[in-house]
PDB file of N, CA and C in Angstrom:
ATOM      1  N   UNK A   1       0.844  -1.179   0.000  1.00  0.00           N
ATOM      2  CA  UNK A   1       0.000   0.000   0.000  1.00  0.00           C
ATOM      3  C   UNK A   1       0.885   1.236   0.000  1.00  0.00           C
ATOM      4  N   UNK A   2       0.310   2.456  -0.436  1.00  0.00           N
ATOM      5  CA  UNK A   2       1.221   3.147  -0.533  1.00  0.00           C
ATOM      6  C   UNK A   2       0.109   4.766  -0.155  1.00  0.00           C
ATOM      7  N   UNK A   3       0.420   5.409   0.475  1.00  0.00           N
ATOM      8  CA  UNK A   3      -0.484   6.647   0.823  1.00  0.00           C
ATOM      9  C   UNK A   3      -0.164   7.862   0.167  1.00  0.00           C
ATOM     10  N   UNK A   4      -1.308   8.514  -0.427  1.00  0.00           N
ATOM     11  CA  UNK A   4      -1.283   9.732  -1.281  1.00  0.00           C
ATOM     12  C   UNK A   4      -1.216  10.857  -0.354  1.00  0.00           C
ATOM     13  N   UNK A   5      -1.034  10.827   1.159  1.00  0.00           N
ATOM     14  CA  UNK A   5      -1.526  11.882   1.573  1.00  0.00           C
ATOM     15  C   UNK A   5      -0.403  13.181   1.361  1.00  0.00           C
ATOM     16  N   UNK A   6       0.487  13.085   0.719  1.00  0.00           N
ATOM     17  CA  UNK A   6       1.119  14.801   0.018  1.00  0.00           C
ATOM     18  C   UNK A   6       0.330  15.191  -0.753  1.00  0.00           C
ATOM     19  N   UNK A   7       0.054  14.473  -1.894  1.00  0.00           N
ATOM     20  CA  UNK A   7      -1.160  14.851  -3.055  1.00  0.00           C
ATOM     21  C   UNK A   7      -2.166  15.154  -2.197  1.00  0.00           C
ATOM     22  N   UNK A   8      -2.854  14.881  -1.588  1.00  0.00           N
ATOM     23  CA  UNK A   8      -4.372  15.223  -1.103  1.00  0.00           C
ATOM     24  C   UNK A   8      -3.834  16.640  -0.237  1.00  0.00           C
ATOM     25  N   UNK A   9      -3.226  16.766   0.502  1.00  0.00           N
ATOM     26  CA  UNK A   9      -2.890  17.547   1.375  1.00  0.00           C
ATOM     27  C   UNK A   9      -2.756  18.848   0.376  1.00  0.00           C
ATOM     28  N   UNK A  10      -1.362  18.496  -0.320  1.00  0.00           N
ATOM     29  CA  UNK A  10      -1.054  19.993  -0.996  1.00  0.00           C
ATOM     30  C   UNK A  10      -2.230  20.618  -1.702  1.00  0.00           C
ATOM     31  N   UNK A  11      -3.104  19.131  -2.361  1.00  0.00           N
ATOM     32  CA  UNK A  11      -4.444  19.730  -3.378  1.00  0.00           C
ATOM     33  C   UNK A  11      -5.433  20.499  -2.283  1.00  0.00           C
ATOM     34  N   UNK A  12      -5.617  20.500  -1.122  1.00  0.00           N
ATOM     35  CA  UNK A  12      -6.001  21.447  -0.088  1.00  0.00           C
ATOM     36  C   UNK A  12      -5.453  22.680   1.019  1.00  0.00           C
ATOM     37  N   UNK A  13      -4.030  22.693   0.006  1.00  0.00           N
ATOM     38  CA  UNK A  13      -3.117  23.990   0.410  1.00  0.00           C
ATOM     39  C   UNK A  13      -2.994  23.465   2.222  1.00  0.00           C
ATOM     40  N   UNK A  14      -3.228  22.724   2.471  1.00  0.00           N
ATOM     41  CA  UNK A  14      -2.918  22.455   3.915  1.00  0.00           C
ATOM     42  C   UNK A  14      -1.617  22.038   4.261  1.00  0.00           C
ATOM     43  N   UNK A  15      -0.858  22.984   5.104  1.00  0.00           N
ATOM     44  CA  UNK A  15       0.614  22.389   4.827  1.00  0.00           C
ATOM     45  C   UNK A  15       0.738  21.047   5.927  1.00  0.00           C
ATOM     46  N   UNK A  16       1.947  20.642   6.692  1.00  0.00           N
ATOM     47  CA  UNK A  16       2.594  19.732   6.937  1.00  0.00           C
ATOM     48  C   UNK A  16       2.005  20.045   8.969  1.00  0.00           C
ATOM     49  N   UNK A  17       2.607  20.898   8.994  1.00  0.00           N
ATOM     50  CA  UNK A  17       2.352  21.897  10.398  1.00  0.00           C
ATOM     51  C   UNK A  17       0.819  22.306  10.811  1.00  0.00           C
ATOM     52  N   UNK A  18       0.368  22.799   9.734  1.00  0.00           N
ATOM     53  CA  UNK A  18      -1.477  23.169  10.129  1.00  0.00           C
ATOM     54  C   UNK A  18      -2.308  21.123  10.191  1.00  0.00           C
ATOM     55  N   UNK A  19      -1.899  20.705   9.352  1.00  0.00           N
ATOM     56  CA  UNK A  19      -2.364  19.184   9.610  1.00  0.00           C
ATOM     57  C   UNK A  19      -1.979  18.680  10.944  1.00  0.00           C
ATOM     58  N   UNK A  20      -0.927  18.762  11.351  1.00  0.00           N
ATOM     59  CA  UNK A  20      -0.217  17.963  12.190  1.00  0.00           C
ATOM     60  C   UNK A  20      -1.080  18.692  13.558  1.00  0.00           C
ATOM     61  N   UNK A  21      -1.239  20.154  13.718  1.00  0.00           N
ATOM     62  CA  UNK A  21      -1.227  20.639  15.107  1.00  0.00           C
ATOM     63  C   UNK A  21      -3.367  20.737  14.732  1.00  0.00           C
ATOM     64  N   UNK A  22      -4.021  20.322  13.705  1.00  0.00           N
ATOM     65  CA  UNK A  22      -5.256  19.854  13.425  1.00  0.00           C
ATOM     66  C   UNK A  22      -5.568  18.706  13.914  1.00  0.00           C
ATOM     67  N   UNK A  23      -5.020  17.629  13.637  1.00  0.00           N
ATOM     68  CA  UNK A  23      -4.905  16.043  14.117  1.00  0.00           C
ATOM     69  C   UNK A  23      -4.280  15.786  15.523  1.00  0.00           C
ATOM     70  N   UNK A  24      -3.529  16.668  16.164  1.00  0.00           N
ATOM     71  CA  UNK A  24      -3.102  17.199  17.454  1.00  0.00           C
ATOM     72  C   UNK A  24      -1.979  16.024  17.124  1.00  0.00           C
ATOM     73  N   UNK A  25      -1.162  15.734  16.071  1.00  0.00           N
ATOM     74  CA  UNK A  25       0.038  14.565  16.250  1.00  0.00           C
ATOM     75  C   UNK A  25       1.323  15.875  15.892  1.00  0.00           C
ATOM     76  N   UNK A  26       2.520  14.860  16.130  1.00  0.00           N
ATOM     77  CA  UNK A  26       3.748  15.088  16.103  1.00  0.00           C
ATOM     78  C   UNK A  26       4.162  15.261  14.278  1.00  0.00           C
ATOM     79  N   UNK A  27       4.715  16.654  14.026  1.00  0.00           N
ATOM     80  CA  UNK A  27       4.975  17.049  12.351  1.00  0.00           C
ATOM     81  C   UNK A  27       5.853  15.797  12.114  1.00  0.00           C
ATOM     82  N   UNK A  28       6.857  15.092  13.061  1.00  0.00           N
ATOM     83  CA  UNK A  28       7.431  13.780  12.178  1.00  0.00           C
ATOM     84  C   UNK A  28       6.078  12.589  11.908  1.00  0.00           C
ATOM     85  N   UNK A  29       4.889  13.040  13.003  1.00  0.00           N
ATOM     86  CA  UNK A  29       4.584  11.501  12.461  1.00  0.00           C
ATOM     87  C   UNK A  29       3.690  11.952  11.138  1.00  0.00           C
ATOM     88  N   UNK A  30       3.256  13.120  10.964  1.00  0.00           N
ATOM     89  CA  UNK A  30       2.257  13.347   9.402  1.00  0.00           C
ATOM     90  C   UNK A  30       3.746  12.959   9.038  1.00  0.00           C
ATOM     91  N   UNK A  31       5.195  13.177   8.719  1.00  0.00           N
ATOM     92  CA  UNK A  31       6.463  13.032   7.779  1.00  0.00           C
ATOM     93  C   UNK A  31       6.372  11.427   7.540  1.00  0.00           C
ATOM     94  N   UNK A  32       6.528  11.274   8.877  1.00  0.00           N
ATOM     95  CA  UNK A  32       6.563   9.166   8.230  1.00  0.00           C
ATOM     96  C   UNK A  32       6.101   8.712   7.509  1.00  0.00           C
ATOM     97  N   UNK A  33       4.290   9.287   7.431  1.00  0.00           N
ATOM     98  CA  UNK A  33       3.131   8.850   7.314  1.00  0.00           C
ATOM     99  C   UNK A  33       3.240   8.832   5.897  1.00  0.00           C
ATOM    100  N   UNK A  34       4.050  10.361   5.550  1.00  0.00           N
ATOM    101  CA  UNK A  34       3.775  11.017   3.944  1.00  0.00           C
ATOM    102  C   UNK A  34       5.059   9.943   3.190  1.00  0.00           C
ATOM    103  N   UNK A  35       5.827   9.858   4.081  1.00  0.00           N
ATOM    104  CA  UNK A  35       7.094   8.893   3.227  1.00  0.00           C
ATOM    105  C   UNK A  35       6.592   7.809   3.389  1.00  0.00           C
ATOM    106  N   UNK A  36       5.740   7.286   3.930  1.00  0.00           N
ATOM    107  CA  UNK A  36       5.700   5.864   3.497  1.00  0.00           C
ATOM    108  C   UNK A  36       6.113   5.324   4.412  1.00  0.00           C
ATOM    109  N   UNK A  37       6.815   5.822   5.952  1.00  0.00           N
ATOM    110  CA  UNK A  37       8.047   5.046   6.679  1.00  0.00           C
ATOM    111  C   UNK A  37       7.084   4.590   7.470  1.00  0.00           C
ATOM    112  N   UNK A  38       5.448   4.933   7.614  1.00  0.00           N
ATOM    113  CA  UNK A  38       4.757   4.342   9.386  1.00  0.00           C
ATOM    114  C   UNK A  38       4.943   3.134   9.452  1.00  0.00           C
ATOM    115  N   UNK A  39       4.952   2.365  10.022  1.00  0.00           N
ATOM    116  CA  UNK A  39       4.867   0.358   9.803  1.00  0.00           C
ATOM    117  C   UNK A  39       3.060   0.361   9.773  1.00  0.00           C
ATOM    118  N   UNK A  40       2.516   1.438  10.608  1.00  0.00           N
ATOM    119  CA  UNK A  40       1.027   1.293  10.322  1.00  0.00           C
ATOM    120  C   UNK A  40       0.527   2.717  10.773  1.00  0.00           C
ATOM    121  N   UNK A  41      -0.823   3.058  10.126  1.00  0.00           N
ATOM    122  CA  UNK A  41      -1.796   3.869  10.160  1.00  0.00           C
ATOM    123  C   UNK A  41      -3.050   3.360  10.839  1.00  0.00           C
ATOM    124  N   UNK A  42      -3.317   3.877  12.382  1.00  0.00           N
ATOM    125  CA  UNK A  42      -4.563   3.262  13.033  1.00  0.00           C
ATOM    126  C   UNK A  42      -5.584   3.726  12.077  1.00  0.00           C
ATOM    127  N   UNK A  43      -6.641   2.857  12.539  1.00  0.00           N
ATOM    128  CA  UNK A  43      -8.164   3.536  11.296  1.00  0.00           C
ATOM    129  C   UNK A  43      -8.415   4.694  11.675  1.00  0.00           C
ATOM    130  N   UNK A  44      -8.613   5.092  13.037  1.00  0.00           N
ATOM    131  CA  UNK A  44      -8.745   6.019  13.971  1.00  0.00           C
ATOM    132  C   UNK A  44      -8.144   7.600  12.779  1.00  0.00           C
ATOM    133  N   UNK A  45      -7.030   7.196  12.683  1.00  0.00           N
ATOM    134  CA  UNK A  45      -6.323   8.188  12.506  1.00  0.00           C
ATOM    135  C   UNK A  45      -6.291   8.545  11.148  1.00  0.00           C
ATOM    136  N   UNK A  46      -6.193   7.744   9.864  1.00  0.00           N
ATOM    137  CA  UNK A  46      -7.456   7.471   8.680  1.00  0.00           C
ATOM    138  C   UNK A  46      -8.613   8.465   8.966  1.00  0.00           C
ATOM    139  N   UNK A  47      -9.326   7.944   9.393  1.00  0.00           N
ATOM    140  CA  UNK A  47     -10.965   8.560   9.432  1.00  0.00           C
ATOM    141  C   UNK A  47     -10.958  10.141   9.474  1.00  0.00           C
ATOM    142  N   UNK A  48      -9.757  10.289  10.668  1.00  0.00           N
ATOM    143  CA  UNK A  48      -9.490  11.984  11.099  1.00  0.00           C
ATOM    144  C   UNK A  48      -9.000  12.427  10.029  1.00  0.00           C
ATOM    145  N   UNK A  49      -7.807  11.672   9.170  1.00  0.00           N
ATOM    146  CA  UNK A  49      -7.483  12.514   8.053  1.00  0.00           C
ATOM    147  C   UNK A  49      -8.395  12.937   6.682  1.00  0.00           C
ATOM    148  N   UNK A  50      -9.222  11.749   6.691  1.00  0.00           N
ATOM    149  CA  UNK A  50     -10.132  12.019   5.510  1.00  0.00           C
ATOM    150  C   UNK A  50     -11.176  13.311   6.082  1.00  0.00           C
ATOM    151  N   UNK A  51     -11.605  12.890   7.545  1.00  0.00           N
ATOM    152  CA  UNK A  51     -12.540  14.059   7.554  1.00  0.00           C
ATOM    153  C   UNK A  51     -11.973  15.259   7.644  1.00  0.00           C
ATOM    154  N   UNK A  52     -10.344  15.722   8.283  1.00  0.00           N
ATOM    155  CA  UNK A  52     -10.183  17.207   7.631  1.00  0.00           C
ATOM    156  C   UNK A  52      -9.564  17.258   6.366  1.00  0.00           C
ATOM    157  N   UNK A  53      -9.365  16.575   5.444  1.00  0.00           N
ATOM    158  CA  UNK A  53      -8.938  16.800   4.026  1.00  0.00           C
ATOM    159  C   UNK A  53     -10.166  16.304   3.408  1.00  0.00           C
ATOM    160  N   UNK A  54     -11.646  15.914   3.432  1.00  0.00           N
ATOM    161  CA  UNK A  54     -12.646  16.207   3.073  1.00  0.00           C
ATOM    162  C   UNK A  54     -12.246  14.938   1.919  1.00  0.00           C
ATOM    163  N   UNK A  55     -11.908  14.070   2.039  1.00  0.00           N
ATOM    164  CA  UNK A  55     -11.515  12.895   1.276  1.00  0.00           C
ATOM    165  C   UNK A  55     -12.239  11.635   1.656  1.00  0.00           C
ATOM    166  N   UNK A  56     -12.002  10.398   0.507  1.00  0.00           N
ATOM    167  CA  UNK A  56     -12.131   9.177   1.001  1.00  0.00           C
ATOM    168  C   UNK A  56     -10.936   8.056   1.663  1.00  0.00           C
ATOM    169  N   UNK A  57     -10.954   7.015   2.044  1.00  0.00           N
ATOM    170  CA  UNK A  57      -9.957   6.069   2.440  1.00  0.00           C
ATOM    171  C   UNK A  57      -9.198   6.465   1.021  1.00  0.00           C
ATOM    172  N   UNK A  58      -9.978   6.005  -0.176  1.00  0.00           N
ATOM    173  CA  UNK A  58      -9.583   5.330  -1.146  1.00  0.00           C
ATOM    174  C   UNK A  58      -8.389   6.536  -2.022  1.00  0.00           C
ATOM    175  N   UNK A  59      -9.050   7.776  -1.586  1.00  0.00           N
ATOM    176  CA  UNK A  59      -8.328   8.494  -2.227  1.00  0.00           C
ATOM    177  C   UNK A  59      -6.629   8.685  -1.725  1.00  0.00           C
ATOM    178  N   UNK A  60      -6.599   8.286  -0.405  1.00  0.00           N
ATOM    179  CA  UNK A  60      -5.272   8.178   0.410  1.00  0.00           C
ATOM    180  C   UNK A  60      -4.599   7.233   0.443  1.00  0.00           C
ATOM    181  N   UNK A  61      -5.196   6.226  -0.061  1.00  0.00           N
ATOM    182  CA  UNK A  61      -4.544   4.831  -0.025  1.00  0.00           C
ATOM    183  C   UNK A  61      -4.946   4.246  -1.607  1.00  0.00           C
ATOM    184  N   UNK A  62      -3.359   3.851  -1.962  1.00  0.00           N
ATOM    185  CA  UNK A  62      -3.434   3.270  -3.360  1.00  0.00           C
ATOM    186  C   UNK A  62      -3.093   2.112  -3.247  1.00  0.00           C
ATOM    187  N   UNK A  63      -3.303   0.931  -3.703  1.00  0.00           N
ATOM    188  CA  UNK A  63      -2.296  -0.940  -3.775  1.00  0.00           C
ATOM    189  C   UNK A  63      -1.547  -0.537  -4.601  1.00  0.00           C
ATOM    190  N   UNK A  64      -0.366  -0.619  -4.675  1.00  0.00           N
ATOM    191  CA  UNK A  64       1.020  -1.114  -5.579  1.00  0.00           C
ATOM    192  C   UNK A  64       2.141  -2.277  -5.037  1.00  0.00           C
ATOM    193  N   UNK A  65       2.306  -3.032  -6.042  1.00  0.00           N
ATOM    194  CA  UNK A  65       3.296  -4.005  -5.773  1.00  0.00           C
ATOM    195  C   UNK A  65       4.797  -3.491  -5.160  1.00  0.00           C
ATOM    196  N   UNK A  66       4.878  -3.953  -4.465  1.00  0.00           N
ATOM    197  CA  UNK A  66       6.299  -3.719  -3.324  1.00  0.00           C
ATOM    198  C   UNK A  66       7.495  -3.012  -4.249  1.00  0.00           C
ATOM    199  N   UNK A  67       7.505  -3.786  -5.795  1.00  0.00           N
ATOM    200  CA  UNK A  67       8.537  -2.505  -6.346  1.00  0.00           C
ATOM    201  C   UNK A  67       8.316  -1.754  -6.869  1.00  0.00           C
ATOM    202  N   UNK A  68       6.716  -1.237  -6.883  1.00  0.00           N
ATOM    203  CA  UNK A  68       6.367   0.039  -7.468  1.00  0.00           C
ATOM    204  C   UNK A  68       6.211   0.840  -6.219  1.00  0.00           C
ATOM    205  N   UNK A  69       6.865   1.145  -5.125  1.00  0.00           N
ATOM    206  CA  UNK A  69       6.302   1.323  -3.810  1.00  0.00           C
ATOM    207  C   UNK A  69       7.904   2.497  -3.788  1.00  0.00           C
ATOM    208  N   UNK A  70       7.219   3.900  -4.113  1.00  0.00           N
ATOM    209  CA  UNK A  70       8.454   4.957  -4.142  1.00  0.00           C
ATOM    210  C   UNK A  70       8.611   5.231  -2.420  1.00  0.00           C
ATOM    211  N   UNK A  71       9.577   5.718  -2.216  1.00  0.00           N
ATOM    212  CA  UNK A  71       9.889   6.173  -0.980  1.00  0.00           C
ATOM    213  C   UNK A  71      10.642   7.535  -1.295  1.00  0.00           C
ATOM    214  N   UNK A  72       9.736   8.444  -0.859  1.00  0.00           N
ATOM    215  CA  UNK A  72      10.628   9.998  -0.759  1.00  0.00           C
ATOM    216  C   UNK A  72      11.200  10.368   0.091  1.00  0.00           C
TER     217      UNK A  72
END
């Protein structure tokens, strides 16, 4: 799996810092989250992101095979 949430984010001008202190988490953990590095995403924390980026699961989460799986 691989998470869109830079794309969704930037497409709502919401930076890195206004998300992070919105979701009340730590700016490294939206960073992990956006690289790809979390080992996991609670649903909990899913749900919160779609409802302030006004999104679905689906739009944040894509399937790609392990070597199509970029890491920024």
């Amino acid at each position: 799996m691989k998470i869109r949430l830079k794309d969704v984010r930037t497409s709502r001008s919401i930076s890195q810092n206004e998300l992070a202190r919105i979701l009340e988490m730590s700016l490294a953990n939206i960073q992990k989250i956006e690289r790809n590095k979390a080992k996991s995403i609670p649903l909990d924390t899913l749900d919160r992101l779609c409802e302030v980026l006004n999104c679905e699961v689906g739009d944040l989460l894509v399937r790609v095979s392990d070597g199509e799986l970029e890491v920024s």
